[in-house]
PDB file of N, CA and C in Angstrom:
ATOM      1  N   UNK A   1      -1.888 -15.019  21.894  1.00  0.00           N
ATOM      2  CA  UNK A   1      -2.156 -13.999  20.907  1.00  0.00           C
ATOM      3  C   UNK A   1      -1.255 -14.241  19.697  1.00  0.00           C
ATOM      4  N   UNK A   2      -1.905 -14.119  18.145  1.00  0.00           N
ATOM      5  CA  UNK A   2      -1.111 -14.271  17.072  1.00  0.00           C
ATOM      6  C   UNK A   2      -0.916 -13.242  16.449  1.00  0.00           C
ATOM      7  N   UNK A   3       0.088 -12.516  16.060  1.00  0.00           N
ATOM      8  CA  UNK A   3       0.071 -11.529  15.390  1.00  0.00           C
ATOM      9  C   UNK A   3       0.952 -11.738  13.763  1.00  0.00           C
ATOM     10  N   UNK A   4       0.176 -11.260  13.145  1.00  0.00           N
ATOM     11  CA  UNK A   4       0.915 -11.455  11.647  1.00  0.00           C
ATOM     12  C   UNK A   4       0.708 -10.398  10.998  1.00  0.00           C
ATOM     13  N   UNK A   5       2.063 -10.426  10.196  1.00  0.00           N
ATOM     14  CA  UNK A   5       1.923  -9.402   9.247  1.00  0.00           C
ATOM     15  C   UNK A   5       1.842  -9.848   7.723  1.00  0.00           C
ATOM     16  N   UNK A   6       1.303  -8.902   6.801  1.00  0.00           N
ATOM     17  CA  UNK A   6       0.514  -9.133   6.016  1.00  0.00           C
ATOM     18  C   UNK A   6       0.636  -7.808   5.059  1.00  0.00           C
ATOM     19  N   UNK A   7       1.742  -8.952   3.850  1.00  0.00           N
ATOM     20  CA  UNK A   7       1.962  -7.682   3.127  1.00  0.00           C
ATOM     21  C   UNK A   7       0.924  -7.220   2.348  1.00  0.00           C
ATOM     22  N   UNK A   8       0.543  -5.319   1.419  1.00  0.00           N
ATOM     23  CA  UNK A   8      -0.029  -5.549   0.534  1.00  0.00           C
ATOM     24  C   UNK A   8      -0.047  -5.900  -0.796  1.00  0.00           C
ATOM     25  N   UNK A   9      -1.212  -6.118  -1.461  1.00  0.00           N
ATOM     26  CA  UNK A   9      -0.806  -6.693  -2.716  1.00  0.00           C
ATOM     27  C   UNK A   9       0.051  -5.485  -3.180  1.00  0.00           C
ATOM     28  N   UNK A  10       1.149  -6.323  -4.227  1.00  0.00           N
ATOM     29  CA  UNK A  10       1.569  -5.366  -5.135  1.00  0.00           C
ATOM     30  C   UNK A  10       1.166  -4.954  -6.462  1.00  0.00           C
ATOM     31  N   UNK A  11       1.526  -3.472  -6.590  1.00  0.00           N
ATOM     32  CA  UNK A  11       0.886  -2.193  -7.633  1.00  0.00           C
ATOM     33  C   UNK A  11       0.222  -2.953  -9.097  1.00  0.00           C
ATOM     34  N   UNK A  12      -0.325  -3.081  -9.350  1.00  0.00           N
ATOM     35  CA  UNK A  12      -1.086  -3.767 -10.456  1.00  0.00           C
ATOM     36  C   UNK A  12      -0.404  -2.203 -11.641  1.00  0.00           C
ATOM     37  N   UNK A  13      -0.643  -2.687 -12.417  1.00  0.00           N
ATOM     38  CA  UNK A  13      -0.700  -1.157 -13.681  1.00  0.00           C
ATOM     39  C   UNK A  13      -0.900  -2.181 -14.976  1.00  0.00           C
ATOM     40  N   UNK A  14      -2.184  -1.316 -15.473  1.00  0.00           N
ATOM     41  CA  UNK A  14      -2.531  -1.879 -17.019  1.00  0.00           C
ATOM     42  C   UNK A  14      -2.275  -1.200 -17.763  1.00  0.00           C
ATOM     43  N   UNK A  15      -1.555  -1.681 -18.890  1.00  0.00           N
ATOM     44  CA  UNK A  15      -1.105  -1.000 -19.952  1.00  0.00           C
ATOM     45  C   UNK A  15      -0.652  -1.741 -21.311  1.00  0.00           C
ATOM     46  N   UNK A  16      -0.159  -0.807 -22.366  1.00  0.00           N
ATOM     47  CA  UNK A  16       0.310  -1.910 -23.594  1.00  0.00           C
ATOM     48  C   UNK A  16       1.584  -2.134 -23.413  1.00  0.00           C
ATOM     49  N   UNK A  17       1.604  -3.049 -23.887  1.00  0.00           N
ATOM     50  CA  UNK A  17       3.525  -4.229 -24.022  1.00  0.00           C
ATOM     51  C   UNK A  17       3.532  -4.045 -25.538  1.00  0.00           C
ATOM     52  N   UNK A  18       5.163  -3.752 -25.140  1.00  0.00           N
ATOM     53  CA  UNK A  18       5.804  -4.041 -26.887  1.00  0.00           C
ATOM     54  C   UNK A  18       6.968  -5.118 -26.530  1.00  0.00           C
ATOM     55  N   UNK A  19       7.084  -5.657 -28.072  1.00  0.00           N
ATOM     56  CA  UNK A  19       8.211  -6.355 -28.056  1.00  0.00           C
ATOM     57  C   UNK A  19       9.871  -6.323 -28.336  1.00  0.00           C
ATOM     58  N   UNK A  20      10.879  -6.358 -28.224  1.00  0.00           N
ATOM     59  CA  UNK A  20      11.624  -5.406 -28.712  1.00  0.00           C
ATOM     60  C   UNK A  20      13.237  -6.548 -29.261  1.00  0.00           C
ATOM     61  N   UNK A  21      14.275  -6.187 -29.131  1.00  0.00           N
ATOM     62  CA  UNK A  21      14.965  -7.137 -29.679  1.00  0.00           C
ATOM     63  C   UNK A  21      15.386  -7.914 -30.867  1.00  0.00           C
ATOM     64  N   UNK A  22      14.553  -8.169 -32.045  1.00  0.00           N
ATOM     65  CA  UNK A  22      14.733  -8.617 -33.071  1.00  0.00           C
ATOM     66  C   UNK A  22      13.901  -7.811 -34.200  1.00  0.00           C
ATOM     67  N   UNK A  23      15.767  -7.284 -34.934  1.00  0.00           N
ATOM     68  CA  UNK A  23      15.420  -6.197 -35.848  1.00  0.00           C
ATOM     69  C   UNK A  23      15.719  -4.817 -35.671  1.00  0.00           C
ATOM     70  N   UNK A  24      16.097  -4.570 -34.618  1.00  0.00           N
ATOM     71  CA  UNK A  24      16.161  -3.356 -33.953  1.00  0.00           C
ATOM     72  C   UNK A  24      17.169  -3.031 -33.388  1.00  0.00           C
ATOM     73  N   UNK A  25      18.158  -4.036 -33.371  1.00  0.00           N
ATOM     74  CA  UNK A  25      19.752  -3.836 -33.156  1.00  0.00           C
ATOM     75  C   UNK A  25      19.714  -3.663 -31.377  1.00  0.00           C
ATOM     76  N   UNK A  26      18.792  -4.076 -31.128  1.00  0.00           N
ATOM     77  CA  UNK A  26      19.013  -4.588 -29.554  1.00  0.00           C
ATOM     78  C   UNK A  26      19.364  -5.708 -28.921  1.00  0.00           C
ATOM     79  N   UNK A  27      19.569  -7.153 -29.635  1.00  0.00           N
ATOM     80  CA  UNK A  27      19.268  -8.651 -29.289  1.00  0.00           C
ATOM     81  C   UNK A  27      21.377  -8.614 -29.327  1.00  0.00           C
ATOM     82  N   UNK A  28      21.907  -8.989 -27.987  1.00  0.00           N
ATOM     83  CA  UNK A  28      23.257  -9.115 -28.087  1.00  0.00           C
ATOM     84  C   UNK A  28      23.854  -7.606 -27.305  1.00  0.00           C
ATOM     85  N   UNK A  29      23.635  -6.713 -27.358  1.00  0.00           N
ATOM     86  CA  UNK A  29      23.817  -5.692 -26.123  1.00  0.00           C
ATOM     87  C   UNK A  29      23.734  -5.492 -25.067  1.00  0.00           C
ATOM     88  N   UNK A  30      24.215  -4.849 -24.625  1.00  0.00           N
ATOM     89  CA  UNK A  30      24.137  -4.657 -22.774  1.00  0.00           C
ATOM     90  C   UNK A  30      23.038  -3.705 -22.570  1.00  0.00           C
ATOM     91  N   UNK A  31      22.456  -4.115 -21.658  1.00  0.00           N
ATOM     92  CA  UNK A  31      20.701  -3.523 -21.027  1.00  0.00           C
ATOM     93  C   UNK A  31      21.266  -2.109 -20.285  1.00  0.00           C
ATOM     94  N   UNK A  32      20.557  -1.689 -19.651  1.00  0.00           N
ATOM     95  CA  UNK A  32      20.749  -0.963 -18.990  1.00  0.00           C
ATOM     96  C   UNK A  32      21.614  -1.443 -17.341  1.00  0.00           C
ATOM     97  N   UNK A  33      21.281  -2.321 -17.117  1.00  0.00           N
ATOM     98  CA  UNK A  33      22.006  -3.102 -15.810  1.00  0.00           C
ATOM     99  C   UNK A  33      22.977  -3.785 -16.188  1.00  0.00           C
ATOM    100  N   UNK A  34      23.573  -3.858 -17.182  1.00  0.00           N
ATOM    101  CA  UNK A  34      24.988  -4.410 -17.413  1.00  0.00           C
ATOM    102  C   UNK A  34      24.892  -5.877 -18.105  1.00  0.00           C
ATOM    103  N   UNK A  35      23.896  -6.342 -18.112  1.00  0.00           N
ATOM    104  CA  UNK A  35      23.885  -8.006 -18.187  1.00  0.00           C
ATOM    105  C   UNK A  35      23.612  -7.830 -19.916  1.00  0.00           C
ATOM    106  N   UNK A  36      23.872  -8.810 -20.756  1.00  0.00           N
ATOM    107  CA  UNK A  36      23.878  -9.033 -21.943  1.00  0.00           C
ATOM    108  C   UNK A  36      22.076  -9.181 -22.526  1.00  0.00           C
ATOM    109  N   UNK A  37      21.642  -8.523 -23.375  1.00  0.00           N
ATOM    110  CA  UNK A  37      20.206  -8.779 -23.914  1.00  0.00           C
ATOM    111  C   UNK A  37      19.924  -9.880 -24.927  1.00  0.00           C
ATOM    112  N   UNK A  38      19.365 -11.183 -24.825  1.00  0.00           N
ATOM    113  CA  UNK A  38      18.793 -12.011 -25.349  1.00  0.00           C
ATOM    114  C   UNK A  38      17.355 -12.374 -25.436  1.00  0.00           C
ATOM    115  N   UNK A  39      17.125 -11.635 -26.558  1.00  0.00           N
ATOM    116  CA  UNK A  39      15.514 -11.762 -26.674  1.00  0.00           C
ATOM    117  C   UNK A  39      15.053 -12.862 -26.965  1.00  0.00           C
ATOM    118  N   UNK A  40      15.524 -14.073 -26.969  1.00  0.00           N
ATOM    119  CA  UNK A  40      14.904 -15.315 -26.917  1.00  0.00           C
ATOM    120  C   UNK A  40      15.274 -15.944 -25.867  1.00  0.00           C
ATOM    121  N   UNK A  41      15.590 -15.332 -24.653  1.00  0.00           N
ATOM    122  CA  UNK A  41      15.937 -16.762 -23.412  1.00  0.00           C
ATOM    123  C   UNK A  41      14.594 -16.122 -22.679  1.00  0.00           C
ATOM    124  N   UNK A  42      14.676 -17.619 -22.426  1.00  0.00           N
ATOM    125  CA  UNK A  42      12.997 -17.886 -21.712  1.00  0.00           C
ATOM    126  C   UNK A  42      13.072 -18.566 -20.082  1.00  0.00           C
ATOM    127  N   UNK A  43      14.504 -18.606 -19.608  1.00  0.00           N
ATOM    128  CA  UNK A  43      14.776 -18.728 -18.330  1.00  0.00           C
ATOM    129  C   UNK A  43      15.915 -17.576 -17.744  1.00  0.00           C
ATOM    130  N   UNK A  44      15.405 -17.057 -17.075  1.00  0.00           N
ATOM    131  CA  UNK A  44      14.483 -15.999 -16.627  1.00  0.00           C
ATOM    132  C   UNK A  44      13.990 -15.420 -18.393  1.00  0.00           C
ATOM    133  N   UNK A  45      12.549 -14.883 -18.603  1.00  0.00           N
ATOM    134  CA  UNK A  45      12.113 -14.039 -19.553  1.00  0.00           C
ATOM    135  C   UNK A  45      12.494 -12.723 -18.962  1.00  0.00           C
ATOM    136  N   UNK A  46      13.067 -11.979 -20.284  1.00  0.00           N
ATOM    137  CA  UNK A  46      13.413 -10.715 -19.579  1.00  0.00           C
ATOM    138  C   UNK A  46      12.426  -9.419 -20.288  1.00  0.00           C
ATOM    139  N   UNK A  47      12.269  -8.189 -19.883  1.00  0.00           N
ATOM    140  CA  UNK A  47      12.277  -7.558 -19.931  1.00  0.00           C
ATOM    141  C   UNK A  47      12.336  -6.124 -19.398  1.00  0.00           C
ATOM    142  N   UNK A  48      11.970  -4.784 -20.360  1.00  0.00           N
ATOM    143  CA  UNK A  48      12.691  -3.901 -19.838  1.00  0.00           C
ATOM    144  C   UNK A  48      11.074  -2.740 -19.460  1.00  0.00           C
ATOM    145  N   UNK A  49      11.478  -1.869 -17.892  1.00  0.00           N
ATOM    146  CA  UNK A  49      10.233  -1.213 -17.069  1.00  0.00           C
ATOM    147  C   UNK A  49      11.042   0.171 -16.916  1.00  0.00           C
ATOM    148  N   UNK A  50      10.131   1.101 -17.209  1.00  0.00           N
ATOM    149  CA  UNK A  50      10.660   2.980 -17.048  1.00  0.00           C
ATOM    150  C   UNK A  50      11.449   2.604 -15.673  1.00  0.00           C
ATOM    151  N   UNK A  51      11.049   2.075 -14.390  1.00  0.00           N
ATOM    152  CA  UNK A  51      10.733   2.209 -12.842  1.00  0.00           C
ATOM    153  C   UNK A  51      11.278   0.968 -11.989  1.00  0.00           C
ATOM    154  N   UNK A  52      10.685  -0.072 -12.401  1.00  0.00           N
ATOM    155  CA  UNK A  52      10.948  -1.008 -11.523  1.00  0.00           C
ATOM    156  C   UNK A  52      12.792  -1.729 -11.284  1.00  0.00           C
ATOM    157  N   UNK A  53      12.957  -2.036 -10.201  1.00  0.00           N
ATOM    158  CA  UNK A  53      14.389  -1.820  -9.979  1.00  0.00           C
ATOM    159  C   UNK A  53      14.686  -3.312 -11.356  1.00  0.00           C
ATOM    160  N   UNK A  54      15.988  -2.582 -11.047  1.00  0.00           N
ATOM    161  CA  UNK A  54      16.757  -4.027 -12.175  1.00  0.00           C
ATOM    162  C   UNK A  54      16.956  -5.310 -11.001  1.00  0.00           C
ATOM    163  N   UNK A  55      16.480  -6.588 -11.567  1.00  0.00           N
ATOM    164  CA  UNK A  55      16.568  -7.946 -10.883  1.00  0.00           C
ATOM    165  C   UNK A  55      14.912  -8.081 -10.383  1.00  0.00           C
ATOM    166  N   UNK A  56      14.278  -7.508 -10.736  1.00  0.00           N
ATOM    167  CA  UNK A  56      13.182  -7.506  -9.814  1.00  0.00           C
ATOM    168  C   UNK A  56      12.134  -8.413 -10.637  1.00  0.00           C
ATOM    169  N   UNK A  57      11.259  -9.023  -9.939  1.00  0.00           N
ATOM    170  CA  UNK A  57      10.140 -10.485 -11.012  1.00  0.00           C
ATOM    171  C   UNK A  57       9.256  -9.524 -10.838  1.00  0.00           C
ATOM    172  N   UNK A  58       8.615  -9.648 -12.242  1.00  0.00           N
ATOM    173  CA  UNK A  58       7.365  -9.327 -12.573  1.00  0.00           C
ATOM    174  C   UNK A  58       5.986 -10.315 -13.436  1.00  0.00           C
ATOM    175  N   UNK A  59       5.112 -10.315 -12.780  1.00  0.00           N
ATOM    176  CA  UNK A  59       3.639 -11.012 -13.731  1.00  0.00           C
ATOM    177  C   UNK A  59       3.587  -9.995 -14.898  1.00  0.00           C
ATOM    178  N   UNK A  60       3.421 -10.863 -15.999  1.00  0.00           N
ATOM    179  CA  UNK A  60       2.648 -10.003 -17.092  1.00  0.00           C
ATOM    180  C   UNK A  60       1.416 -11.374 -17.426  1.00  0.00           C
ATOM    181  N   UNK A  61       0.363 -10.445 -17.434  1.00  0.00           N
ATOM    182  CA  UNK A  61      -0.841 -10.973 -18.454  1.00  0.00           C
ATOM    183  C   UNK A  61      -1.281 -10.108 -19.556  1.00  0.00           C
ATOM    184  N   UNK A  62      -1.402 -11.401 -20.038  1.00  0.00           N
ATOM    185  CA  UNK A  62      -2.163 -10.521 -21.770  1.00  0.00           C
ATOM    186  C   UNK A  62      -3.645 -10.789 -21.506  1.00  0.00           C
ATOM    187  N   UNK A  63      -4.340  -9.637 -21.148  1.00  0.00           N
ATOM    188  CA  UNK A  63      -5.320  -9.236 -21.078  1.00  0.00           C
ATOM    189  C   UNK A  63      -6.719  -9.931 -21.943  1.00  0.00           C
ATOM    190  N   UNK A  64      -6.201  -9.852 -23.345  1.00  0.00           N
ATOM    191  CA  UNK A  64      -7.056 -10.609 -24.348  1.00  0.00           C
ATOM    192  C   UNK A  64      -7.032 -11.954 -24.384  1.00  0.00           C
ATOM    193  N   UNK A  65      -6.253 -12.763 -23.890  1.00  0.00           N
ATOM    194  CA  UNK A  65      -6.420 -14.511 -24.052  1.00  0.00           C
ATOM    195  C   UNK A  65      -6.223 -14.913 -22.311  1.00  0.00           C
ATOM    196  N   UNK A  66      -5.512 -14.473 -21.524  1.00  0.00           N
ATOM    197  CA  UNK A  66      -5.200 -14.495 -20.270  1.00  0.00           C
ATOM    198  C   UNK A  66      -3.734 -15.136 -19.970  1.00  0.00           C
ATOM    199  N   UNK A  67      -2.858 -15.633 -20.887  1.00  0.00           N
ATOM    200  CA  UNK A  67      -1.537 -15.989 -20.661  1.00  0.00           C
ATOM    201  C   UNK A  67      -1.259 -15.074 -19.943  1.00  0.00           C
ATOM    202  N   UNK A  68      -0.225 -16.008 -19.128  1.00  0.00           N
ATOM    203  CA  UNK A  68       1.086 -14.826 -18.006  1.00  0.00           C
ATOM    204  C   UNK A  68       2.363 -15.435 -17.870  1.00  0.00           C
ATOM    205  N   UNK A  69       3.470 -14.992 -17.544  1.00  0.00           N
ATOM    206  CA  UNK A  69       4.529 -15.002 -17.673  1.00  0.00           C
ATOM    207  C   UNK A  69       5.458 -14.620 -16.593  1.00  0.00           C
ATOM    208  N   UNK A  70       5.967 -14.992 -15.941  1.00  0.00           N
ATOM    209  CA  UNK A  70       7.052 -14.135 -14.879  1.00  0.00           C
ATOM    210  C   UNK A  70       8.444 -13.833 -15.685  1.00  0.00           C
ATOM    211  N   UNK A  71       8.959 -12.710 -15.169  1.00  0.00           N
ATOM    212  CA  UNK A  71       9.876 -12.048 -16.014  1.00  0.00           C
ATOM    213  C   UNK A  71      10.698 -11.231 -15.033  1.00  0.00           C
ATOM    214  N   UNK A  72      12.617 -10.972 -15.137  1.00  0.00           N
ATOM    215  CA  UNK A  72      12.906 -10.206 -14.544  1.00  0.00           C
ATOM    216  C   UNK A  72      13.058  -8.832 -15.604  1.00  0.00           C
ATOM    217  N   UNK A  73      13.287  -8.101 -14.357  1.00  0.00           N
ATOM    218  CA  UNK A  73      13.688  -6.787 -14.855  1.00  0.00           C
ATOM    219  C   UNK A  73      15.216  -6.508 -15.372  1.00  0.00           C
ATOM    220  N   UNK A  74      15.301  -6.729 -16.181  1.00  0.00           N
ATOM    221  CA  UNK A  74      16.620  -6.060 -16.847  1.00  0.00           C
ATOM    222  C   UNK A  74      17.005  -5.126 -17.259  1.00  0.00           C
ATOM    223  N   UNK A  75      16.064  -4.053 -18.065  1.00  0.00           N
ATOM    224  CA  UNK A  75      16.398  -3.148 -18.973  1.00  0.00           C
ATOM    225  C   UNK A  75      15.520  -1.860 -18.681  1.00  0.00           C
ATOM    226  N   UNK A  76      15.735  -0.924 -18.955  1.00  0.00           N
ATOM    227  CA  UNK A  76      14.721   0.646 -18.726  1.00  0.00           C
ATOM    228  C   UNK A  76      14.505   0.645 -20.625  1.00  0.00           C
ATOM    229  N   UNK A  77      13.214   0.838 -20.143  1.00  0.00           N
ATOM    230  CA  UNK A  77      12.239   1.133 -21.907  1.00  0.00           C
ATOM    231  C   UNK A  77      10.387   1.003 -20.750  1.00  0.00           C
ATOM    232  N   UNK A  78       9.884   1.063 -21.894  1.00  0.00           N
ATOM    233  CA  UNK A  78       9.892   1.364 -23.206  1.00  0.00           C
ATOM    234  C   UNK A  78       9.902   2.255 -23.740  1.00  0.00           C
ATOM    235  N   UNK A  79      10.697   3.333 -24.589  1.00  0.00           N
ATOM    236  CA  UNK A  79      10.758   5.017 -24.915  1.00  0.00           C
ATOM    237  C   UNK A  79       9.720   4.998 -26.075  1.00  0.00           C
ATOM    238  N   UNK A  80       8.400   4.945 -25.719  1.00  0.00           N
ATOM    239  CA  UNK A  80       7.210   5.420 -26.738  1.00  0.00           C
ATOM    240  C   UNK A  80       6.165   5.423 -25.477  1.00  0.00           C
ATOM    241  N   UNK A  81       5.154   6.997 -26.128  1.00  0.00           N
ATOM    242  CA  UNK A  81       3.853   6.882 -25.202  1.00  0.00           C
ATOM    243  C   UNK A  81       3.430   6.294 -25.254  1.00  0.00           C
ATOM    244  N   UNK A  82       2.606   5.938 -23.435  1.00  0.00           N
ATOM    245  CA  UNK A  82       1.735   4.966 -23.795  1.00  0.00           C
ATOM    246  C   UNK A  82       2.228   3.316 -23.621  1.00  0.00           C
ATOM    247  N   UNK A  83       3.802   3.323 -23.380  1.00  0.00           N
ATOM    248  CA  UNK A  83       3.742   1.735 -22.916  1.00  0.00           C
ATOM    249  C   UNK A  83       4.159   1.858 -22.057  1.00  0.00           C
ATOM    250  N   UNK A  84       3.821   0.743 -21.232  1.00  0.00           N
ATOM    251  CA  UNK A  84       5.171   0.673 -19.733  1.00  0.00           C
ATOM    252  C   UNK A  84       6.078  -0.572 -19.671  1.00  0.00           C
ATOM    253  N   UNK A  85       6.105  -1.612 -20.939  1.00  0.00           N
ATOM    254  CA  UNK A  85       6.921  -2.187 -20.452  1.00  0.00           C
ATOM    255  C   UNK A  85       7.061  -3.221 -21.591  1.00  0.00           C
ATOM    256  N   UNK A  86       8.325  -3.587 -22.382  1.00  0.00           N
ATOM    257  CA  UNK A  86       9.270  -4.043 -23.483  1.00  0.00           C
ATOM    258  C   UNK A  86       9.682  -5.414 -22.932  1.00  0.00           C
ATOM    259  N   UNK A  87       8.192  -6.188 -23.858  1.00  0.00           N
ATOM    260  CA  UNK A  87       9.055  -7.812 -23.351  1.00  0.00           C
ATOM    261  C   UNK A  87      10.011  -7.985 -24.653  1.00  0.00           C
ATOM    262  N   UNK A  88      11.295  -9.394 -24.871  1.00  0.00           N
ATOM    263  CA  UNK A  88      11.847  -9.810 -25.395  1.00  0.00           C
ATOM    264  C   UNK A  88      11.176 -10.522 -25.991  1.00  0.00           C
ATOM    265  N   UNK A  89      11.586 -11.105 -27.345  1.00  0.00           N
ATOM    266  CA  UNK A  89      10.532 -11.790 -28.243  1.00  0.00           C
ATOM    267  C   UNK A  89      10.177 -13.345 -27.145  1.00  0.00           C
ATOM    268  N   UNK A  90      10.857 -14.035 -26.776  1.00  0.00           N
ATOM    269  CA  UNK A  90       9.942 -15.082 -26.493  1.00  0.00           C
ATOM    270  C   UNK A  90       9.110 -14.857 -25.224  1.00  0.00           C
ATOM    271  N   UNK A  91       9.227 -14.161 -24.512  1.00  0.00           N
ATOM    272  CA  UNK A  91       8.523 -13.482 -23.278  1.00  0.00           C
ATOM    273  C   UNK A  91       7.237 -13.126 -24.289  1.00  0.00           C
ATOM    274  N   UNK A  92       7.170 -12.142 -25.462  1.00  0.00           N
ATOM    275  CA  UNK A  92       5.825 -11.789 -26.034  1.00  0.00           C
ATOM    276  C   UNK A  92       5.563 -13.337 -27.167  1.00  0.00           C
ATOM    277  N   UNK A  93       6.120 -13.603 -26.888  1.00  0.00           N
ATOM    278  CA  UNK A  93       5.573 -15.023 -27.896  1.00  0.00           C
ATOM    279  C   UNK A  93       4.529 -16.185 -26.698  1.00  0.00           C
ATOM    280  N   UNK A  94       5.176 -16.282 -25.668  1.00  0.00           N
ATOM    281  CA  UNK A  94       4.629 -16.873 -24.495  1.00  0.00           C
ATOM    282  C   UNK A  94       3.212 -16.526 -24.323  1.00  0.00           C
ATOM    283  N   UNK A  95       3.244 -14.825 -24.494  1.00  0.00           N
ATOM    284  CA  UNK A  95       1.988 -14.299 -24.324  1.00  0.00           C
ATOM    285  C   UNK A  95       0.811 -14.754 -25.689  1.00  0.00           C
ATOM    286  N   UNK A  96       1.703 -14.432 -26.324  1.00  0.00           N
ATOM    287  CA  UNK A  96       0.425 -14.724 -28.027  1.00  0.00           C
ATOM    288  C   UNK A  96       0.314 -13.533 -28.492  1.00  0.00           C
ATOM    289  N   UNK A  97       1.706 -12.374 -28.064  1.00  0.00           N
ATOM    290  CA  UNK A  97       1.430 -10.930 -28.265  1.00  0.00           C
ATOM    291  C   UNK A  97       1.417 -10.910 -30.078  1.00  0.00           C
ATOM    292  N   UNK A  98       1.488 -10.024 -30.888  1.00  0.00           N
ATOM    293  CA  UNK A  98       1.727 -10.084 -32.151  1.00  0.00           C
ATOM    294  C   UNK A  98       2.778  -8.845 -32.043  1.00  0.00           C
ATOM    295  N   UNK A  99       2.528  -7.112 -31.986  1.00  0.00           N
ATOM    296  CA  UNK A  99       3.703  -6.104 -32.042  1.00  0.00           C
ATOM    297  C   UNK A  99       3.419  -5.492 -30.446  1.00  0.00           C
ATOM    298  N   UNK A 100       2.077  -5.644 -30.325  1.00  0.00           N
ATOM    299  CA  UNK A 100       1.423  -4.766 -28.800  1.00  0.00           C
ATOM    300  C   UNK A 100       0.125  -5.558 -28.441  1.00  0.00           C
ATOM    301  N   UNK A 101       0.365  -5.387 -26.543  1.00  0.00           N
ATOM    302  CA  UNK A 101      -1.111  -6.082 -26.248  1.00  0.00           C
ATOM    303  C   UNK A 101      -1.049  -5.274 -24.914  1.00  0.00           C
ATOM    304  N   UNK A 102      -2.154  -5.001 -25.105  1.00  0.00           N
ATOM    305  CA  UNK A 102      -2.897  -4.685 -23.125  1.00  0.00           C
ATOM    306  C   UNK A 102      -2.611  -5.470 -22.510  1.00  0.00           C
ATOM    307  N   UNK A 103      -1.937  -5.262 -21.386  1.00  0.00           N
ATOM    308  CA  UNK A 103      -1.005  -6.400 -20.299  1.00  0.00           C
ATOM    309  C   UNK A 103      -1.448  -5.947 -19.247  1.00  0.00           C
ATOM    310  N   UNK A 104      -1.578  -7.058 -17.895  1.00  0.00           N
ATOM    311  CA  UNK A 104      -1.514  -6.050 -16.377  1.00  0.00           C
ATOM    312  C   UNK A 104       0.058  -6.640 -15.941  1.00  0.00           C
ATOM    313  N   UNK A 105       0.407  -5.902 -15.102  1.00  0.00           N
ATOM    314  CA  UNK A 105       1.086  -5.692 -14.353  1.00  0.00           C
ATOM    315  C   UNK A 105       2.094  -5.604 -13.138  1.00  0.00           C
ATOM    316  N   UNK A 106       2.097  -6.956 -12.745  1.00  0.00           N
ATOM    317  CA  UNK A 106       2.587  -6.781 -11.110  1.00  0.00           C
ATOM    318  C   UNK A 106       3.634  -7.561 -10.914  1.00  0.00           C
TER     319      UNK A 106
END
């Protein structure tokens, strides 16, 4: 007899992405988890989720062309309705974002 376990997929959520970091007096500060914010490092791409724990990988796709990206969690944002989640400029450059794009999630 084989028995396996079998996780489920994880929580999908579609929503818009902003970009944040350059211009805005965020690029060079400490995140919310302590670690320094660089909106142009692209190993790990970071960005920042209302929810998801800090250190944690996330997929983003841009919905309109289909790029994706893995990204940790660093930072709590995005503070505007309506988004759930603040990539760093080269994380939204990866994507082909321009200021906001419909992204999924997981």
């Amino acid at each position: 007899m084989v028995l396996a376990v079998v996780a489920p997929p994880a929580h999908a959520e579609t929503c818009i992405a902003s970009q944040y970091g350059v211009g805005d007096g965020y690029h060079g500060r400490r995140t919310a988890s302590g670690t320094r914010f660089n909106t142009f490092a692209r190993d790990p791409y970071t960005v920042a989720h209302k929810s998801r724990p800090f250190g944690s990988s996330v997929t983003i796709t841009n919905l309109s062309n289909r790029r994706s990206i893995r990204a940790v969690v660093t930072d709590r944002g995005p503070f505007v309705a309506g988004r759930c989640i603040d990539l760093g400029r080269a994380g939204a450059d990866a994507l082909g974002m321009g200021g906001t794009a419909r992204v999924s999630v997981q």
